[in-house]
C-alpha atoms as a PDB file:
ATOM      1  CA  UNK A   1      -2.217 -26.688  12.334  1.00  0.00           C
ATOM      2  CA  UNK A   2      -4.474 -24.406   9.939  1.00  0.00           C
ATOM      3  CA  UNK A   3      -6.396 -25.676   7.203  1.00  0.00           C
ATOM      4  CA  UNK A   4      -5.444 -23.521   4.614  1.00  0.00           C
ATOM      5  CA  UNK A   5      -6.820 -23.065   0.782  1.00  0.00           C
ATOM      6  CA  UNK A   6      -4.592 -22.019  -2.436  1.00  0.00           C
ATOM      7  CA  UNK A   7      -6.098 -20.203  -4.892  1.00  0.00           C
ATOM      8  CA  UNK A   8      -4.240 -20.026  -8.267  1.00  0.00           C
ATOM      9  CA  UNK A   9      -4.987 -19.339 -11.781  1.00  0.00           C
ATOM     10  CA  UNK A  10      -1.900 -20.569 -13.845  1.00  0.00           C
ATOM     11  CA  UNK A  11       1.568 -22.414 -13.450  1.00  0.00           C
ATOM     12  CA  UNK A  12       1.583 -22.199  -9.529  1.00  0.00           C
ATOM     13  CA  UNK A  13       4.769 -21.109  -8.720  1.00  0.00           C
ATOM     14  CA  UNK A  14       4.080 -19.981  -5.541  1.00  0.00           C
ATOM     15  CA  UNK A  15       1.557 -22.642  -5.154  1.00  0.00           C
ATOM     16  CA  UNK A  16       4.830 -25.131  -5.363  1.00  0.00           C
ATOM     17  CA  UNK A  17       7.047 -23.000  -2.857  1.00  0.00           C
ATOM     18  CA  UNK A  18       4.146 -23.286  -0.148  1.00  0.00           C
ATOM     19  CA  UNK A  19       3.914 -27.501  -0.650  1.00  0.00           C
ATOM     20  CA  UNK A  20       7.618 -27.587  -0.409  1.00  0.00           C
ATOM     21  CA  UNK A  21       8.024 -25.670   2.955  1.00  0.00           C
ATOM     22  CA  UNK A  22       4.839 -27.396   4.434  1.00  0.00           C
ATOM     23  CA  UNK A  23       6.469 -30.489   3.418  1.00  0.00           C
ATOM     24  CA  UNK A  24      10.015 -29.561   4.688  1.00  0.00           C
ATOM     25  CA  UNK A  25       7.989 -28.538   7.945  1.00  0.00           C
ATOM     26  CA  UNK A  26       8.766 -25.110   7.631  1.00  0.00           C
ATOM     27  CA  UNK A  27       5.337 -23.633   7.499  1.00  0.00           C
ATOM     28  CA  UNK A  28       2.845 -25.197   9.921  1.00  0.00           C
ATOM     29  CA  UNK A  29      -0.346 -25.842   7.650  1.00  0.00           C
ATOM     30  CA  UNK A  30      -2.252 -28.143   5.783  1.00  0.00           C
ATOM     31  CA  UNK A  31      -2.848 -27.646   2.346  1.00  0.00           C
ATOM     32  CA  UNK A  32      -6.417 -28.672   2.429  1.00  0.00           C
ATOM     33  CA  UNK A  33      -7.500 -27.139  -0.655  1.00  0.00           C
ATOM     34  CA  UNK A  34      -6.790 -25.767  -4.464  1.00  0.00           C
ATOM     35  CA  UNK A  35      -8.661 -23.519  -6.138  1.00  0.00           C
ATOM     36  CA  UNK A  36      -8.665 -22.527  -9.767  1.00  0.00           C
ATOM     37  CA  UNK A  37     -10.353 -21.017 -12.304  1.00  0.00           C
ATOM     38  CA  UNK A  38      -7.945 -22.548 -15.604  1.00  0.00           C
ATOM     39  CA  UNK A  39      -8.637 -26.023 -15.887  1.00  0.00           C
ATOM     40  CA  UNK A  40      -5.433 -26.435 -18.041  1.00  0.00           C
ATOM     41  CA  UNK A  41      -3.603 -24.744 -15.545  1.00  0.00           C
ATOM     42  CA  UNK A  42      -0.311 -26.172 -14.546  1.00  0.00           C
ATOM     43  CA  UNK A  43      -1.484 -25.440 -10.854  1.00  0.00           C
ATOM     44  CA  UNK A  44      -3.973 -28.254 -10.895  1.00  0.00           C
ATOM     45  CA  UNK A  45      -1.007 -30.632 -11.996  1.00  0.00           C
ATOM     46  CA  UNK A  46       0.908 -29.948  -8.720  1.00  0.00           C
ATOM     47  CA  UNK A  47      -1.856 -30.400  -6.642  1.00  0.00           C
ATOM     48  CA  UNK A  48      -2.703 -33.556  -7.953  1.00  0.00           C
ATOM     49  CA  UNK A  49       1.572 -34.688  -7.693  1.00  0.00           C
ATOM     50  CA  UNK A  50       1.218 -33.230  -4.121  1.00  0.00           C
ATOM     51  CA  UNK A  51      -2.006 -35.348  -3.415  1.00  0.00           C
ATOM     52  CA  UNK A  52      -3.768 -31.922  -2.763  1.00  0.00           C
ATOM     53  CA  UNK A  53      -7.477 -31.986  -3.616  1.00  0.00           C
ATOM     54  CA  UNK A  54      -8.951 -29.560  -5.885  1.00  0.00           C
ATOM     55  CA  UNK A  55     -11.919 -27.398  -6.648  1.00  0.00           C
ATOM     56  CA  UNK A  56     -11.756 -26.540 -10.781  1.00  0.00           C
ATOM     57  CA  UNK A  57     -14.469 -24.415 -12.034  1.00  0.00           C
ATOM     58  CA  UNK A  58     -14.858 -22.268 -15.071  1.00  0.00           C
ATOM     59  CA  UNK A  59     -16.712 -18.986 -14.439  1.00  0.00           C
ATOM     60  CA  UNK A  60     -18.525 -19.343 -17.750  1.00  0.00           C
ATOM     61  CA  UNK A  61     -20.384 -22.151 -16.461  1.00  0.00           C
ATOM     62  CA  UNK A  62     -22.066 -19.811 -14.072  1.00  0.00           C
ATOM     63  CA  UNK A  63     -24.807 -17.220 -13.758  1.00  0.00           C
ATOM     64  CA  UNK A  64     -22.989 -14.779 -11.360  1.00  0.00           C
ATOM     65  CA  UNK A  65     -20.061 -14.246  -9.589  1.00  0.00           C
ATOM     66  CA  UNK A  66     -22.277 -15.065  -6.444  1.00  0.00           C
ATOM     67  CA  UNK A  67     -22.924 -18.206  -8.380  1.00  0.00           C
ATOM     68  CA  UNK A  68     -19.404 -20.001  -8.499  1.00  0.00           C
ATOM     69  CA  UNK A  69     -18.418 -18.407  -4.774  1.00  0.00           C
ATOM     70  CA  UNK A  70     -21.175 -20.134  -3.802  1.00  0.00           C
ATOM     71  CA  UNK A  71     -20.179 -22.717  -5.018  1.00  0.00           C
ATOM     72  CA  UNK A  72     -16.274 -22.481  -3.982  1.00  0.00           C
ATOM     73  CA  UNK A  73     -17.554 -21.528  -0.309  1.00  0.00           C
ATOM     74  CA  UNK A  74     -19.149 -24.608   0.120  1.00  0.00           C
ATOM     75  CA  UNK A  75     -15.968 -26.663  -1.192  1.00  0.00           C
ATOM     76  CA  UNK A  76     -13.682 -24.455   1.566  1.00  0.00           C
ATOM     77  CA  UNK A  77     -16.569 -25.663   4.022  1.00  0.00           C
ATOM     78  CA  UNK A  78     -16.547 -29.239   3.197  1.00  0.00           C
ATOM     79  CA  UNK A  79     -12.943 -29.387   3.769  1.00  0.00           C
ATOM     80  CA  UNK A  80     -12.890 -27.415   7.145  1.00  0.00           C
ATOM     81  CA  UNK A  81     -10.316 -24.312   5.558  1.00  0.00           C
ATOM     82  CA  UNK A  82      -9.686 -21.584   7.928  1.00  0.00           C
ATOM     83  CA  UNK A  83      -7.642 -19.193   5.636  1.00  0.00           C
ATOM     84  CA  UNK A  84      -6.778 -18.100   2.369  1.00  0.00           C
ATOM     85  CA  UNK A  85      -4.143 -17.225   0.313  1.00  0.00           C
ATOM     86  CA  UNK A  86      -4.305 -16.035  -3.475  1.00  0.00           C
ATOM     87  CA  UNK A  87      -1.185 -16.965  -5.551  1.00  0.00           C
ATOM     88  CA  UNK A  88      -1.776 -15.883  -8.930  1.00  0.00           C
ATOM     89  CA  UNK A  89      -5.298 -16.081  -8.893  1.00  0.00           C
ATOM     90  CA  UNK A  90      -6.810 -13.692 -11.349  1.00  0.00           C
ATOM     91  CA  UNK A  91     -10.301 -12.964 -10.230  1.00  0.00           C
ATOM     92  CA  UNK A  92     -11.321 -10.514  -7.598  1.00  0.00           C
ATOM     93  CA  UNK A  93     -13.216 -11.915  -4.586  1.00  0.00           C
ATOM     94  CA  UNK A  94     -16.537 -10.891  -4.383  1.00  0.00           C
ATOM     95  CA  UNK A  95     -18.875 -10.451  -1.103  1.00  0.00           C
ATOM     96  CA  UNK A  96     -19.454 -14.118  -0.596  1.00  0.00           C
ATOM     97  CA  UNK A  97     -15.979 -14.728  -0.238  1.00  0.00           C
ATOM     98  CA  UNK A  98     -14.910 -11.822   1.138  1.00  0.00           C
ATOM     99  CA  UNK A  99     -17.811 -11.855   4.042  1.00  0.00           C
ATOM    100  CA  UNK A 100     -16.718 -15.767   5.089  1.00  0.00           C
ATOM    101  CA  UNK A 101     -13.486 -15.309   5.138  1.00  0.00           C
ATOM    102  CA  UNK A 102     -13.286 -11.614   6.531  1.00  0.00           C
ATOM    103  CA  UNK A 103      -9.439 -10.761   7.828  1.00  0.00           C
ATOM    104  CA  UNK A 104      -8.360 -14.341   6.793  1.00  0.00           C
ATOM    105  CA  UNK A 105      -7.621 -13.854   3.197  1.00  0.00           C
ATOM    106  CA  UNK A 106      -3.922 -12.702   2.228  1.00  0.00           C
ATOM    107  CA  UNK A 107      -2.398 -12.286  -1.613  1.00  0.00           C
ATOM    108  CA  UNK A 108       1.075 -11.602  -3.412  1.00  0.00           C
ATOM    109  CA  UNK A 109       1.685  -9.071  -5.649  1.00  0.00           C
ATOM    110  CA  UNK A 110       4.452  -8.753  -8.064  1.00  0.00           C
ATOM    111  CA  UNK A 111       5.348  -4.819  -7.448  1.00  0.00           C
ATOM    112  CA  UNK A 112       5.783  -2.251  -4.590  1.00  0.00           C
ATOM    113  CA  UNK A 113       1.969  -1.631  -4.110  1.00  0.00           C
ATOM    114  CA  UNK A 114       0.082   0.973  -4.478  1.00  0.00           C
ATOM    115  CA  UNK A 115       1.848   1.119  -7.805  1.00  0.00           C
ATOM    116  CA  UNK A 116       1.127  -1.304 -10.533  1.00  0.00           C
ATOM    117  CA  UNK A 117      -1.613  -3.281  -9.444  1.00  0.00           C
ATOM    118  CA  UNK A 118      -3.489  -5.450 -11.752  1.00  0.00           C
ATOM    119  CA  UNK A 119      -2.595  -8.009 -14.539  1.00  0.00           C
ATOM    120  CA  UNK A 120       1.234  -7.793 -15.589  1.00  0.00           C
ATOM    121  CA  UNK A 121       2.649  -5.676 -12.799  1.00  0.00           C
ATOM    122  CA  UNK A 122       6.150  -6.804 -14.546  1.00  0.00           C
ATOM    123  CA  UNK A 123       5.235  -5.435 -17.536  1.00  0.00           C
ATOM    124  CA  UNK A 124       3.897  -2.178 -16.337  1.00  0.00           C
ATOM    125  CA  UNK A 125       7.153  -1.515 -13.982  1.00  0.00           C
ATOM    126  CA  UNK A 126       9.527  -2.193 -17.707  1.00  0.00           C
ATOM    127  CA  UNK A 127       6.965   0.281 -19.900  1.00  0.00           C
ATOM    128  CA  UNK A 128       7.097   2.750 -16.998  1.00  0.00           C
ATOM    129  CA  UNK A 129      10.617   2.728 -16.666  1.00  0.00           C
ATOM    130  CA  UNK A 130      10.493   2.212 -12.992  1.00  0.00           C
ATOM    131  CA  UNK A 131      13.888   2.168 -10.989  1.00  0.00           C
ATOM    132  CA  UNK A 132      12.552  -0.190  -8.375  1.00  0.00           C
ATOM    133  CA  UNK A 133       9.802  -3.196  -8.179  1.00  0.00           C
ATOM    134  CA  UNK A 134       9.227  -5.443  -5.938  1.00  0.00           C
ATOM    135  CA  UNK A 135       6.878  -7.925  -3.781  1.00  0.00           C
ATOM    136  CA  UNK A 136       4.047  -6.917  -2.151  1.00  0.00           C
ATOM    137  CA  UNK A 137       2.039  -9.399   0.140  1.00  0.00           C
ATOM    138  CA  UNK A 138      -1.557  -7.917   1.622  1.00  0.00           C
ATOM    139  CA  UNK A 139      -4.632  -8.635   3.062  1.00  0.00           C
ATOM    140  CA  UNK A 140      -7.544  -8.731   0.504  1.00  0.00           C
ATOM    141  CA  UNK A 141     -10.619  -6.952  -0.011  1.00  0.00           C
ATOM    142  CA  UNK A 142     -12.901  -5.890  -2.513  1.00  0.00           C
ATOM    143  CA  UNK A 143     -10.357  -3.679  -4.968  1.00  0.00           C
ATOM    144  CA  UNK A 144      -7.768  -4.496  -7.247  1.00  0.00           C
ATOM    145  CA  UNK A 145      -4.666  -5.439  -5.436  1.00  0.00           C
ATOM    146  CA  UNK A 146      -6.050  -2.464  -2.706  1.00  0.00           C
ATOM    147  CA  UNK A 147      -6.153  -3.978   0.789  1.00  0.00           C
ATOM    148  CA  UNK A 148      -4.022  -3.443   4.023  1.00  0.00           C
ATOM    149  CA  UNK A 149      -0.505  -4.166   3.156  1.00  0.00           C
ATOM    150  CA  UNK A 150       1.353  -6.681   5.164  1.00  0.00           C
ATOM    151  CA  UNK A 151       5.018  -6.150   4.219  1.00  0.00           C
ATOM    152  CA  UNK A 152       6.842  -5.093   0.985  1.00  0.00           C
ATOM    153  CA  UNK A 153      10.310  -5.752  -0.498  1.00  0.00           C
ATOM    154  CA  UNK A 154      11.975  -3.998  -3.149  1.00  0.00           C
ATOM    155  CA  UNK A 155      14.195  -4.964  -5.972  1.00  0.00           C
ATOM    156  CA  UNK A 156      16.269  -2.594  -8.379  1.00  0.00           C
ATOM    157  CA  UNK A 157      15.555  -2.439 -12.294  1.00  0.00           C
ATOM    158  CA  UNK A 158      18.963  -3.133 -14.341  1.00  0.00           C
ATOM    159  CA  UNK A 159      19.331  -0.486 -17.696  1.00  0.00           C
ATOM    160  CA  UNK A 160      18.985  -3.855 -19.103  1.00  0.00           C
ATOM    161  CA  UNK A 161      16.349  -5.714 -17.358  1.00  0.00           C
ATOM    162  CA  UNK A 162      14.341  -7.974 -19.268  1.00  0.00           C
ATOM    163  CA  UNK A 163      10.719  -9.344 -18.420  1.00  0.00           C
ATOM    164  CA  UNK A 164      12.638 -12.718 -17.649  1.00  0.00           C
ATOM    165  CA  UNK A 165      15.507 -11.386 -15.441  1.00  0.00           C
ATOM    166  CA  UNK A 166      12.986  -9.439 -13.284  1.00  0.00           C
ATOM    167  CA  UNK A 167      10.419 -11.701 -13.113  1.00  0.00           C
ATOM    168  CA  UNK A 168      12.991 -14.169 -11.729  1.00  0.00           C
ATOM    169  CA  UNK A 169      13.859 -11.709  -9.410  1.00  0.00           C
ATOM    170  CA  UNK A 170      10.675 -11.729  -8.109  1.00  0.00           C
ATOM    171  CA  UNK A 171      10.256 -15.009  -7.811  1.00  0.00           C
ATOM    172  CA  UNK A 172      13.290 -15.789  -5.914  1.00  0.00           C
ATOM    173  CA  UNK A 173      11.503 -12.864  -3.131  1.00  0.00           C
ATOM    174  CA  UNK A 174       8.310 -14.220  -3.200  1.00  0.00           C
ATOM    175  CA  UNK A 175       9.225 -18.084  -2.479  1.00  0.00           C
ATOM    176  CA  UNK A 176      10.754 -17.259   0.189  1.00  0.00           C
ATOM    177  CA  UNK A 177       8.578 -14.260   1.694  1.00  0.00           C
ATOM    178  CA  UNK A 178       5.358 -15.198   1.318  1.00  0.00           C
ATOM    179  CA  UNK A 179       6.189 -19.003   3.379  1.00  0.00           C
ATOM    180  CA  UNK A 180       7.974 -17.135   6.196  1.00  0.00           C
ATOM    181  CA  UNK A 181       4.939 -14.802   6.764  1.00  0.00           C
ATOM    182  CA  UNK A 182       1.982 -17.433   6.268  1.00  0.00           C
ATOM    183  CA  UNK A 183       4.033 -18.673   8.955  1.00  0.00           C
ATOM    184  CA  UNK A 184       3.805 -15.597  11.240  1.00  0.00           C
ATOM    185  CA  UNK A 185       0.083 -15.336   9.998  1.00  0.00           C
ATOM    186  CA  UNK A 186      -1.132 -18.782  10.887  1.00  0.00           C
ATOM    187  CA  UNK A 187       0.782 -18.686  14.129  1.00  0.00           C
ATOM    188  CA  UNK A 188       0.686 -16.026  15.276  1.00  0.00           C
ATOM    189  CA  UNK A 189      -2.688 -14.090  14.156  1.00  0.00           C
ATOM    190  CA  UNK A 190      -2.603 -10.394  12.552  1.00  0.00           C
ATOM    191  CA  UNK A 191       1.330  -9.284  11.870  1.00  0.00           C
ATOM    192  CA  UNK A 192       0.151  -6.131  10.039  1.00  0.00           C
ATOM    193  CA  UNK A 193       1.695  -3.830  12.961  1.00  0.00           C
ATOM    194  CA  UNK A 194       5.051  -6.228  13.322  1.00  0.00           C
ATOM    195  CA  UNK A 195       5.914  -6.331   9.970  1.00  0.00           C
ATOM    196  CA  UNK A 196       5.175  -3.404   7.800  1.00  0.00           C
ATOM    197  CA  UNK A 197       7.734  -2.175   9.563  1.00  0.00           C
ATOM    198  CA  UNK A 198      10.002  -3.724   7.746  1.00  0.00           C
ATOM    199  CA  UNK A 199       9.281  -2.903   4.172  1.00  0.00           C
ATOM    200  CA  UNK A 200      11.826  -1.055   2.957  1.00  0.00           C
END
C-alpha cells in the first residue's frame, strides 16, 4: 500500500472524498501526509478528525520558494510518501518538488483542460459563456495546470447555471473520479495511455 501525501489549500473537499474511500477500502493507500499552505484552512481540520498528520507552513515565513519545499520535502521524507496528489492546492511546485517526486505527482482541475486553467476555472467557464466544463485530472509539472493529462470528463452549462449549481456538478465528478484513478495510479503505475482514452 502507497504512502501517499495530500496537498490542499482550503476546505478539502476532495481531501475528504480520498479519506472516505481509503477508509471504505476502496482506494489502496495510506494517507501519510497533509500539506497546506492556509493555516485556517478547513483542510487541516479533517486531517486532524481523520488522525492524518500534517505539515502547515505559511510561505511568508520563508526566503524562497526553494526555502519552504525544502522544507516540505523533508516532511514527505520523514514520513516515507511515495506520491502526490494536489487537491486544491494553490501554489505551483517548484524544482525541488518537482525533481523528487518526478512522474509521481498528479492534480484535479475544475474544467476541460487546456481551457481555463488557473484560479476560478468555474468562474472563467460562466464569464466565457462556455457550453461545456468539466474535470480534468493530470500529471504535474512546472506550468499552470499544463502537464500530461490523465483523463477528462465533461459536464454541460444550463442557460441558467449558477457558480453553485456547477460547482456542485463538479464536485459530484471529481469525488468520484479522482479515487477510482489514484486507484489505477497506485496500482497499477502510469494509466496515461489506458485512460485518456476515455475522455470524452
Amino acid at each position: 500500500m502507497k504512502k501517499i501525501a495530500v496537498f490542499a489549500s482550503g476546505s478539502g473537499t476532495n481531501f475528504q472524498a480520498i479519506i472516505d474511500v481509503v477508509e471504505s477500502g476502496a482506494l489502496s493507500a495510506d494517507i501519510s501526509l497533509l500539506i497546506c499552505d492556509k493555516p485556517n484552512a478547513y483542510a487541516v481540520e479533517r486531517a486532524n478528525n481523520a488522525k492524518i498528520p500534517s505539515f502547515v507552513f505559511q510561505a511568508k515565513e520563508y526566503a524562497s520558494k526553494k526555502e519552504y519545499e525544502q522544507a516540505i520535502l523533508a516532511e514527505l521524507q520523514r514520513y516515507g510518501v511515495e506520491f502526490i496528489v494536489l487537491a486544491g492546492y494553490m501554489r505551483l511546485l517548484g524544482p525541488t518538488l518537482l525533481g523528487a517526486y518526478q512522474g509521481r505527482i498528479v492534480n484535479i482541475h475544475p474544467s476541460l483542460l487546456p481551457a481555463f486553467p488557473g484560479k476560478d476555472a468555474i468562474g472563467q467557464a460562466l464569464a466565457a459563456k462556455a457550453k461545456w466544463s468539466g474535470v480534468t485530472i493530470h500529471y504535474v509539472d512546472e506550468g499552470m495546470d499544463t502537464g500530461p493529462i490523465i483523463i477528462q470528463e465533461r459536464v454541460r452549462l444550463e442557460e441558467n447555471e449558477t457558480r453553485e449549481t456547477l460547482q456542485n456538478k463538479i464536485q459530484q465528478i471529481e469525488h468520484k473520479l479522482y479515487p477510482e484513478i489514484l486507484q489505477m495510479l497506485l496500482t497499477q503505475g502510469d494509466v496515461i495511455n489506458d485512460t485518456k482514452a476515455r475522455a470524452y
